[in-house]
PDB file of N, CA and C in Angstrom:
ATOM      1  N   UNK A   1       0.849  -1.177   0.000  1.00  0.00           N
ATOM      2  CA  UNK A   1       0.000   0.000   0.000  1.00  0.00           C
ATOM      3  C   UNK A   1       0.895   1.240   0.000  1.00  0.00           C
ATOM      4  N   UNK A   2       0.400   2.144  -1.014  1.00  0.00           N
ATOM      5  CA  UNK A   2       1.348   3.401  -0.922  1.00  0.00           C
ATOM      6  C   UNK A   2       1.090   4.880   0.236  1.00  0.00           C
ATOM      7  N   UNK A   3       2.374   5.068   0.466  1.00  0.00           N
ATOM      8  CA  UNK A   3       2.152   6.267   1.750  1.00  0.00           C
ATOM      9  C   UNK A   3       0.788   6.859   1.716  1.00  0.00           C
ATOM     10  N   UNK A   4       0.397   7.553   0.197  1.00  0.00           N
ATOM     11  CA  UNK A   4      -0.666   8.082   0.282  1.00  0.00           C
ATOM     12  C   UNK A   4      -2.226   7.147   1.031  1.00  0.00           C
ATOM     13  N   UNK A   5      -2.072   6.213   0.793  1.00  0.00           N
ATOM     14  CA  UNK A   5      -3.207   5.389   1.107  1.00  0.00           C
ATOM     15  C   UNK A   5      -3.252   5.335   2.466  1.00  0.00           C
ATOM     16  N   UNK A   6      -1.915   5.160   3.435  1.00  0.00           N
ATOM     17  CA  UNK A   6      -2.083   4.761   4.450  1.00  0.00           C
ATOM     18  C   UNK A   6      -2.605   6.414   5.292  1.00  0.00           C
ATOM     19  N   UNK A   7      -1.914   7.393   4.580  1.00  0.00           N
ATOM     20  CA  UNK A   7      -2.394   8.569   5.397  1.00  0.00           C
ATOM     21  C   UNK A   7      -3.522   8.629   5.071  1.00  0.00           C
ATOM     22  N   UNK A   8      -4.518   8.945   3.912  1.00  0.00           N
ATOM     23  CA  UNK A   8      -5.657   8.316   3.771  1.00  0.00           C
ATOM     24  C   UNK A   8      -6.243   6.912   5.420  1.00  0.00           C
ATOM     25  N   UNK A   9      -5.845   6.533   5.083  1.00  0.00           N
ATOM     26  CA  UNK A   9      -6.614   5.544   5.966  1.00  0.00           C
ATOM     27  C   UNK A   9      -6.284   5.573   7.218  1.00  0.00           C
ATOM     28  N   UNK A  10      -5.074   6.372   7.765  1.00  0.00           N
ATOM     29  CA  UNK A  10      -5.241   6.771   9.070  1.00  0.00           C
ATOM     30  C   UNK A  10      -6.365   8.200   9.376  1.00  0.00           C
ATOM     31  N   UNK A  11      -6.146   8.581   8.704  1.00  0.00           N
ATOM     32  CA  UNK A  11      -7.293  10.193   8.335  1.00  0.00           C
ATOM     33  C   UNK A  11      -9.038   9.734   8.639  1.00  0.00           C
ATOM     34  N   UNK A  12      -9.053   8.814   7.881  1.00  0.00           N
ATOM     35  CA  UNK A  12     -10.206   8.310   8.315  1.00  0.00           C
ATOM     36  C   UNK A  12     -11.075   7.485   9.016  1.00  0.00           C
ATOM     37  N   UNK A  13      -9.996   6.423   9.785  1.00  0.00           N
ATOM     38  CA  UNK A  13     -10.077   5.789  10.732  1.00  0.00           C
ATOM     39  C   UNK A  13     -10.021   7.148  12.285  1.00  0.00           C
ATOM     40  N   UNK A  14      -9.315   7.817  11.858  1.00  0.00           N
ATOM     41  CA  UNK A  14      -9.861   9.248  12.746  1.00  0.00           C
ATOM     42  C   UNK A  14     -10.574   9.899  12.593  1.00  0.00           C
ATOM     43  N   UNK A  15     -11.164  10.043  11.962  1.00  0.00           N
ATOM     44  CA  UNK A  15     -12.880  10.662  11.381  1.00  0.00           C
ATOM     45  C   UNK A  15     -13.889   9.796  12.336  1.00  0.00           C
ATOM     46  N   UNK A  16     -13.648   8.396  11.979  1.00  0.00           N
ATOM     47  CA  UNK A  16     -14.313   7.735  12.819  1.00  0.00           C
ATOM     48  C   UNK A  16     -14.138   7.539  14.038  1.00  0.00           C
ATOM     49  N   UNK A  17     -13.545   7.630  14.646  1.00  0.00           N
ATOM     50  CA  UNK A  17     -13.211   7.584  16.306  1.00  0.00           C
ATOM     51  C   UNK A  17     -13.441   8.898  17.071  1.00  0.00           C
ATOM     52  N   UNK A  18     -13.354  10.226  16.012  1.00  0.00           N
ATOM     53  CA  UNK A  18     -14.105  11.723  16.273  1.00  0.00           C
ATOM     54  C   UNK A  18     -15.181  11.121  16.352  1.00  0.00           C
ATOM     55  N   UNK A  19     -16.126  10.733  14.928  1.00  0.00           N
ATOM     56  CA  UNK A  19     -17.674  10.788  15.856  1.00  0.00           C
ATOM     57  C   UNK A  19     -18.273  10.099  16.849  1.00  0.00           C
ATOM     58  N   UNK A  20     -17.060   9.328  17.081  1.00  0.00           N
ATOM     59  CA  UNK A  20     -17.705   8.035  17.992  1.00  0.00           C
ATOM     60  C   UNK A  20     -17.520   8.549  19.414  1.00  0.00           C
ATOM     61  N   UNK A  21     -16.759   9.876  19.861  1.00  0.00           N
ATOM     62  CA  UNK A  21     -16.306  11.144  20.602  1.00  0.00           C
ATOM     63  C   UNK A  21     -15.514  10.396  21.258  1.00  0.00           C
ATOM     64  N   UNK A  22     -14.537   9.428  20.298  1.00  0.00           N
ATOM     65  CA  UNK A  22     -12.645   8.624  21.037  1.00  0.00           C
ATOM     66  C   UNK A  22     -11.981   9.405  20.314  1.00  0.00           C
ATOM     67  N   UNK A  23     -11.900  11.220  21.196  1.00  0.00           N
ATOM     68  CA  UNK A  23     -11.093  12.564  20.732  1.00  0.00           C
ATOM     69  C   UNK A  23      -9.824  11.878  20.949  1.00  0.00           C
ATOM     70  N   UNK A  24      -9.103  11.246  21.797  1.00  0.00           N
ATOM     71  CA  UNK A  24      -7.941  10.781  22.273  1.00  0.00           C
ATOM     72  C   UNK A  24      -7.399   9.847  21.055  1.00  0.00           C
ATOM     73  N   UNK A  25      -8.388   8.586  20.539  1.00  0.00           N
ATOM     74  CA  UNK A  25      -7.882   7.872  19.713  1.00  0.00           C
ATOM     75  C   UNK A  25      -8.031   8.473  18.556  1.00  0.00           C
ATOM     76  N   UNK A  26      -8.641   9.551  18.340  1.00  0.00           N
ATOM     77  CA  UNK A  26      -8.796  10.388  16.731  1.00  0.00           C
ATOM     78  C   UNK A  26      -7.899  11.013  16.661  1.00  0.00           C
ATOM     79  N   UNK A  27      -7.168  11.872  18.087  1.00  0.00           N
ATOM     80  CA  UNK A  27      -5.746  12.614  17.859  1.00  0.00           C
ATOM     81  C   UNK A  27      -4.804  11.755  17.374  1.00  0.00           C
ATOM     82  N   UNK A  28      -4.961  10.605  17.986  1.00  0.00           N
ATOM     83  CA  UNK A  28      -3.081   9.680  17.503  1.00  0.00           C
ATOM     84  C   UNK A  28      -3.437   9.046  16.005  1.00  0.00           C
ATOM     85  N   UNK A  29      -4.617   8.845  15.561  1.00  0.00           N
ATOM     86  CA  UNK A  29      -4.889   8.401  14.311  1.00  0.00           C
ATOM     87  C   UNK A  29      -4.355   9.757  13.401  1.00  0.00           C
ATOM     88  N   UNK A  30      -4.970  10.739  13.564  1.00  0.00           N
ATOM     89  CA  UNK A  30      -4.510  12.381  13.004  1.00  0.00           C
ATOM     90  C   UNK A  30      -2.796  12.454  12.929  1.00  0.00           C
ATOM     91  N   UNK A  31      -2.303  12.385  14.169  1.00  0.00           N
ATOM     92  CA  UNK A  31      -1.202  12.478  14.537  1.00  0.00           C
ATOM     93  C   UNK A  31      -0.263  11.202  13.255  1.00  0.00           C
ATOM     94  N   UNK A  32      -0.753   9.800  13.418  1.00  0.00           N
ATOM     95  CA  UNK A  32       0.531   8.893  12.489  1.00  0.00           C
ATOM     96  C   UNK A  32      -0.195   9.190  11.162  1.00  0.00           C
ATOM     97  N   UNK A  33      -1.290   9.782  10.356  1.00  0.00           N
ATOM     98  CA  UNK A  33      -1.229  10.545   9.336  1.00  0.00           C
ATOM     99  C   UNK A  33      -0.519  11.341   8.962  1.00  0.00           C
ATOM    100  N   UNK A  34      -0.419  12.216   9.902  1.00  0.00           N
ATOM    101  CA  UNK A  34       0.666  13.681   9.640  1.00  0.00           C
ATOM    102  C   UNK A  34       2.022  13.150   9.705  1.00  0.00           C
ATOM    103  N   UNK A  35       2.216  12.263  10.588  1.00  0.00           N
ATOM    104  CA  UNK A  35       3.630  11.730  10.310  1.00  0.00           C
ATOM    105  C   UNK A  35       4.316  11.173   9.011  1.00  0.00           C
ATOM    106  N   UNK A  36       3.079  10.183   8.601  1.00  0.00           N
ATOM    107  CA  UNK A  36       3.792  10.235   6.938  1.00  0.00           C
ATOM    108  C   UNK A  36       2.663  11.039   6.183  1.00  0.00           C
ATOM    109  N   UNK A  37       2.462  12.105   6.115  1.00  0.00           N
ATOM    110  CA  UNK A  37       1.797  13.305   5.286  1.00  0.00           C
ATOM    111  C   UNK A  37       2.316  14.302   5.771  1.00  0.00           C
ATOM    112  N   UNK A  38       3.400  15.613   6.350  1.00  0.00           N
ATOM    113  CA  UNK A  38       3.481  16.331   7.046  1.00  0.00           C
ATOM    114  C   UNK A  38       2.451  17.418   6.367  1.00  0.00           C
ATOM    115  N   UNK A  39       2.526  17.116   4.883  1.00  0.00           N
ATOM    116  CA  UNK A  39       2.057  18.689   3.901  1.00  0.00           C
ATOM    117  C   UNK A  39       0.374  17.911   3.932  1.00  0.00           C
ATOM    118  N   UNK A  40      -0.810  17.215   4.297  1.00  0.00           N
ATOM    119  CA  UNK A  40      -1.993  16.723   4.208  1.00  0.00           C
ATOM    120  C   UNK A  40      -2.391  17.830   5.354  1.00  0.00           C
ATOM    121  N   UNK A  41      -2.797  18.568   5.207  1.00  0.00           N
ATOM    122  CA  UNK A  41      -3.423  19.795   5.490  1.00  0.00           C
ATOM    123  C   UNK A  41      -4.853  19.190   6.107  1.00  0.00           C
ATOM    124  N   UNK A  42      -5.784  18.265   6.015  1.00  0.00           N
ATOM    125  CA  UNK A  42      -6.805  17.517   6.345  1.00  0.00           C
ATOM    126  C   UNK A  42      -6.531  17.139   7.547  1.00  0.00           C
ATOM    127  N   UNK A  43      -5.690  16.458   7.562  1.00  0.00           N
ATOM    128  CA  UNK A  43      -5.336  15.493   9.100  1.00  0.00           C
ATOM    129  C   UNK A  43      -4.819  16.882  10.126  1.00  0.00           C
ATOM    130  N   UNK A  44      -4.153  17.899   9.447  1.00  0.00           N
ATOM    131  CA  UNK A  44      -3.928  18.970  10.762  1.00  0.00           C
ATOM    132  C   UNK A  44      -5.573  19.723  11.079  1.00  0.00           C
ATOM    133  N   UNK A  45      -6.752  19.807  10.262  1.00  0.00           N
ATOM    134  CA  UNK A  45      -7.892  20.130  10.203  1.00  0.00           C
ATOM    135  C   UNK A  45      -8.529  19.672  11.327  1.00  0.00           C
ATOM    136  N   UNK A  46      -8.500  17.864  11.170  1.00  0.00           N
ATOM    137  CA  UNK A  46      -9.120  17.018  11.622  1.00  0.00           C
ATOM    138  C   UNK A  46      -8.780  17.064  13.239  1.00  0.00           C
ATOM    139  N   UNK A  47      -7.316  16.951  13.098  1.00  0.00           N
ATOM    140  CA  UNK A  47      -6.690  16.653  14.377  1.00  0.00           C
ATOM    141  C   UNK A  47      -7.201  18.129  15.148  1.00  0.00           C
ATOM    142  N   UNK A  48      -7.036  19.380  14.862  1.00  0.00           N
ATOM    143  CA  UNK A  48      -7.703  20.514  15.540  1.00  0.00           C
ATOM    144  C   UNK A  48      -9.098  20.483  16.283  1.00  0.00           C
ATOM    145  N   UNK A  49      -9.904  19.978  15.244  1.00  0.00           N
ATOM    146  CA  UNK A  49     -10.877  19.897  15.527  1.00  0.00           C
ATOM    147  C   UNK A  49     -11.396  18.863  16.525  1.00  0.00           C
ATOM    148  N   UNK A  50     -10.381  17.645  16.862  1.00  0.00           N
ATOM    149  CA  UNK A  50     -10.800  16.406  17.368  1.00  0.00           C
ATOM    150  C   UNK A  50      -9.911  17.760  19.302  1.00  0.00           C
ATOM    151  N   UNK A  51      -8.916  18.496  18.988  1.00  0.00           N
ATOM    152  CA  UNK A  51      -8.499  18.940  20.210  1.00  0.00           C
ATOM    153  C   UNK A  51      -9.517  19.956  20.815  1.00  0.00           C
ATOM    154  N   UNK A  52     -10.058  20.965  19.688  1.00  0.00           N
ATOM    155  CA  UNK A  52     -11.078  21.440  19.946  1.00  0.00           C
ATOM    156  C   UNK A  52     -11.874  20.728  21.054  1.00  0.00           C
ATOM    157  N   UNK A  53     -12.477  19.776  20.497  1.00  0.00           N
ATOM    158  CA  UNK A  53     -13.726  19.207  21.461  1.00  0.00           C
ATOM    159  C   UNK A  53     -12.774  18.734  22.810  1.00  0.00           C
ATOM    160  N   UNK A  54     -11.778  18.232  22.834  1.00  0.00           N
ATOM    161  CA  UNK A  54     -11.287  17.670  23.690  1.00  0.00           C
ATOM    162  C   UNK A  54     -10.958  18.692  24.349  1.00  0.00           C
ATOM    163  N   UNK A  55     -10.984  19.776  24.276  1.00  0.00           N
ATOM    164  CA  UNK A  55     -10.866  21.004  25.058  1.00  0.00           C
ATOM    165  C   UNK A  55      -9.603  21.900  24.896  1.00  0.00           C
ATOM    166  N   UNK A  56      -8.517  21.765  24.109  1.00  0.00           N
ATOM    167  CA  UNK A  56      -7.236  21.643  23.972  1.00  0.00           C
ATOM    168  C   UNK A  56      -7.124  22.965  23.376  1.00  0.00           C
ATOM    169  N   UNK A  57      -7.906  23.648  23.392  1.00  0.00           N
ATOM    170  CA  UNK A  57      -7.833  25.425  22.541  1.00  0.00           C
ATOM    171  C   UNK A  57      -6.863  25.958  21.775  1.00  0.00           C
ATOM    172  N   UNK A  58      -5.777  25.849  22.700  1.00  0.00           N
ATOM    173  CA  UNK A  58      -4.381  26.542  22.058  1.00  0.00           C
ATOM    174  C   UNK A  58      -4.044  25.942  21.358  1.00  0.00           C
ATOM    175  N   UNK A  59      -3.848  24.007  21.482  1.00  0.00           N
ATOM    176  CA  UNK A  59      -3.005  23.217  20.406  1.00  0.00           C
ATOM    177  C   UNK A  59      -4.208  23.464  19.219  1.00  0.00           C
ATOM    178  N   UNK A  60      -5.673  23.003  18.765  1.00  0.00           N
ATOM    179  CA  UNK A  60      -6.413  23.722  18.630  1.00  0.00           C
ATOM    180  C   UNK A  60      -6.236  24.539  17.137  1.00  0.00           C
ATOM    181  N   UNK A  61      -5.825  25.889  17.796  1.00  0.00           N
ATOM    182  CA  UNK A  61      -5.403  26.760  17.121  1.00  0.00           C
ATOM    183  C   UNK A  61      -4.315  26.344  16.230  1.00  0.00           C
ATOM    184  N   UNK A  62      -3.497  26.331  17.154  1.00  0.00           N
ATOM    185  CA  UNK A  62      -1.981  25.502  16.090  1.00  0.00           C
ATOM    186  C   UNK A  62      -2.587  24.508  15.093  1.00  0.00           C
ATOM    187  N   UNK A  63      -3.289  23.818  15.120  1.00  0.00           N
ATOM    188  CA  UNK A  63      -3.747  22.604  14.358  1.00  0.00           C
ATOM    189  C   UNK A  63      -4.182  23.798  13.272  1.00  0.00           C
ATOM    190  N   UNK A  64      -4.722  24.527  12.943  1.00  0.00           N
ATOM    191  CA  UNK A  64      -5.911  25.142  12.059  1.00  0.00           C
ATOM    192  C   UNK A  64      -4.992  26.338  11.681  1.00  0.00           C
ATOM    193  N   UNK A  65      -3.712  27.145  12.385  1.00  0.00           N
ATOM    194  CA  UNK A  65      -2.767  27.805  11.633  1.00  0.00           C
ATOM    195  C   UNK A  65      -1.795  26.418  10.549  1.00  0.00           C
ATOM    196  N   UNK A  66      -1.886  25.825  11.124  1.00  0.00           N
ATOM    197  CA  UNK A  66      -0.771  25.178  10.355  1.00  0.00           C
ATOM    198  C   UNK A  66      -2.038  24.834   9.050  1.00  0.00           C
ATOM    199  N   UNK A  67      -2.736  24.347   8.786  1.00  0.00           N
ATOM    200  CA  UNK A  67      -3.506  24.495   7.560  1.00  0.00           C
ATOM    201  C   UNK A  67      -4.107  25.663   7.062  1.00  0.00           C
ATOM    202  N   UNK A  68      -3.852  26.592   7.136  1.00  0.00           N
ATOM    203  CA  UNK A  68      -3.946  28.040   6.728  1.00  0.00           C
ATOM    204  C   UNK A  68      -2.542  27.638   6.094  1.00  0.00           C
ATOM    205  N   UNK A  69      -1.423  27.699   7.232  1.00  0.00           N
ATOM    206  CA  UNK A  69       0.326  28.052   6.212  1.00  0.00           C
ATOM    207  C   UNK A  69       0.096  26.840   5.117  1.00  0.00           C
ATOM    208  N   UNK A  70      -0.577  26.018   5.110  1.00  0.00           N
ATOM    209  CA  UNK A  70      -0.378  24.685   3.942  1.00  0.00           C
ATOM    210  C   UNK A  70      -1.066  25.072   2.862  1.00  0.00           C
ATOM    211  N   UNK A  71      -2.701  25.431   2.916  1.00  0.00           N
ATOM    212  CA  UNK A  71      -3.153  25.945   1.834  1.00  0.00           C
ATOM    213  C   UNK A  71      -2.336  26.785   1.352  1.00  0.00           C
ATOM    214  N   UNK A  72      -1.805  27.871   1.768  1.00  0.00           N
ATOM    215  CA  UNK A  72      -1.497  29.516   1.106  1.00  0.00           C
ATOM    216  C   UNK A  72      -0.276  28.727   0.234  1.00  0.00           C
ATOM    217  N   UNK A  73       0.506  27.863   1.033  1.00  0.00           N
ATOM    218  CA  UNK A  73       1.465  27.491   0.361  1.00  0.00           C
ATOM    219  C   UNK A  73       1.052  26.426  -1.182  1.00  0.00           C
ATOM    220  N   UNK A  74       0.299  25.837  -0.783  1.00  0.00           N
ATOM    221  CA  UNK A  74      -0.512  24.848  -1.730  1.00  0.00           C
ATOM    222  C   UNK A  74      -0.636  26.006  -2.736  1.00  0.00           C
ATOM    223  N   UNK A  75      -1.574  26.970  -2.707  1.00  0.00           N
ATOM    224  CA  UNK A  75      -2.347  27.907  -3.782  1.00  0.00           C
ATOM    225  C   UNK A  75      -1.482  28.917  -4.325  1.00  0.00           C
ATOM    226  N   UNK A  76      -0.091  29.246  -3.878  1.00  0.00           N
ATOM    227  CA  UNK A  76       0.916  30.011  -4.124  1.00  0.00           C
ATOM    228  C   UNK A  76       1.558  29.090  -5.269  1.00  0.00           C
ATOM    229  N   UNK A  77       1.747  27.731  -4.753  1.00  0.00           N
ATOM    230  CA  UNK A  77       2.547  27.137  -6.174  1.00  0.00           C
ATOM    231  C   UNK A  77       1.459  26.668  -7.128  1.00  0.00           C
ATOM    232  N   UNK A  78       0.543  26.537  -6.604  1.00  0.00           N
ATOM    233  CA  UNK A  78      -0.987  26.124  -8.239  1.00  0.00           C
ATOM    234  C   UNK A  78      -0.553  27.500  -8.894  1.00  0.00           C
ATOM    235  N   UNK A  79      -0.691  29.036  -8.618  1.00  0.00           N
ATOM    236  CA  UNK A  79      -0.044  29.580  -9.263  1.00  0.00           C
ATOM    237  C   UNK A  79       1.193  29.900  -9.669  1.00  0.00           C
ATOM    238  N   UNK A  80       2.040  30.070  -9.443  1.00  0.00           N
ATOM    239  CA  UNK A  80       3.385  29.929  -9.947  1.00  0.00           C
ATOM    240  C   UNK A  80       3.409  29.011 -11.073  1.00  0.00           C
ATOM    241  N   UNK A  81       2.571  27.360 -10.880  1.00  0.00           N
ATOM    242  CA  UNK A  81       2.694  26.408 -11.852  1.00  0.00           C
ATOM    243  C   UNK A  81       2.031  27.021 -13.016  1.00  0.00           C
ATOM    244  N   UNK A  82       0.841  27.613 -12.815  1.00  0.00           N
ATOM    245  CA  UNK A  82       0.361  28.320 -13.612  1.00  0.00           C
ATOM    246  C   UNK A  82       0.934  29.187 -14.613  1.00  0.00           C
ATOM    247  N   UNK A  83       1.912  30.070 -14.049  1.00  0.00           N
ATOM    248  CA  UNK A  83       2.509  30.910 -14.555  1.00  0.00           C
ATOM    249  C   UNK A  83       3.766  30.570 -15.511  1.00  0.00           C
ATOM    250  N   UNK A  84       3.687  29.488 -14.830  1.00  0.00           N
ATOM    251  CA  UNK A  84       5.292  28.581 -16.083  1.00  0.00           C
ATOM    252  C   UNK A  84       4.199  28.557 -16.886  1.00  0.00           C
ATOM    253  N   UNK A  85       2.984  27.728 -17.176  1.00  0.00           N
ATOM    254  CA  UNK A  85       2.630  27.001 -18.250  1.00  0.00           C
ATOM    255  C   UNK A  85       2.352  28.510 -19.607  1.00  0.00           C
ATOM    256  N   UNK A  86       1.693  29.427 -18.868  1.00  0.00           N
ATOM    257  CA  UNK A  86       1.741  30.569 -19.829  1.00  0.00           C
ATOM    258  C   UNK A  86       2.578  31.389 -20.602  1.00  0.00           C
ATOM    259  N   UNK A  87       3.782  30.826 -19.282  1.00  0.00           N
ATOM    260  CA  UNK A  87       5.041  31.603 -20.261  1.00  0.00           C
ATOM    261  C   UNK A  87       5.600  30.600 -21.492  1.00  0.00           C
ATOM    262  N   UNK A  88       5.650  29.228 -21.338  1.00  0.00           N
ATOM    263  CA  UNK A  88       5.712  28.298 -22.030  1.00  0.00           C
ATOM    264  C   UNK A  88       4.736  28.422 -23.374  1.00  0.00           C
ATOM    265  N   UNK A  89       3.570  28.539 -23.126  1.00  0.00           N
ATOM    266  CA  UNK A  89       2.639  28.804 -24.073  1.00  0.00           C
ATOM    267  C   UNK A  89       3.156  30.570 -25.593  1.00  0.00           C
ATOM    268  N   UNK A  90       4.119  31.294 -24.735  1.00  0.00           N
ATOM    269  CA  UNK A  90       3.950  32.519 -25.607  1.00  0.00           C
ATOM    270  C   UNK A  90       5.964  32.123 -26.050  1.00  0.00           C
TER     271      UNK A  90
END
């Protein structure tokens, strides 16, 4: 199975243990996602949100800045990539 799959399937085996409100076992599921995904912006979402409820505010926060810095970074190089292909094009 390739990295992607397994962060995938830790991601969502923590989805499920959030609604089942096992915040504790949804963090470490979140947590060995991000370990092999550091840039999966989802699992830092997820994992926030699973500290959220668990009461964890500040980490929390950190969880939900760090996917803010991932998107911007994500949507900074969709453009840039962008911008090769146009210059390529003329």
């Amino acid at each position: 199975m390739s990295n992607r799959l397994y962060t995938l399937a830790y991601n969502n085996r923590g989805k499920a243990k959030y609604f089942l409100k096992d915040y504790q076992g949804a963090i470490a599921d979140f947590i060995k996602a991000i370990e092999i995904d550091p840039k999966f912006a989802q699992a830092y979402k997820n994992r926030g949100e699973a500290k959220n409820s668990f009461g964890d505010f500040q980490a929390a926060t950190d969880d939900f800045n760090k996917v803010l810095e991932l998107e911007i970074e994500s949507e900074l190089k969709r453009r840039v990539d962008l911008l090769k292909v146009k210059e390529l094009e003329y």
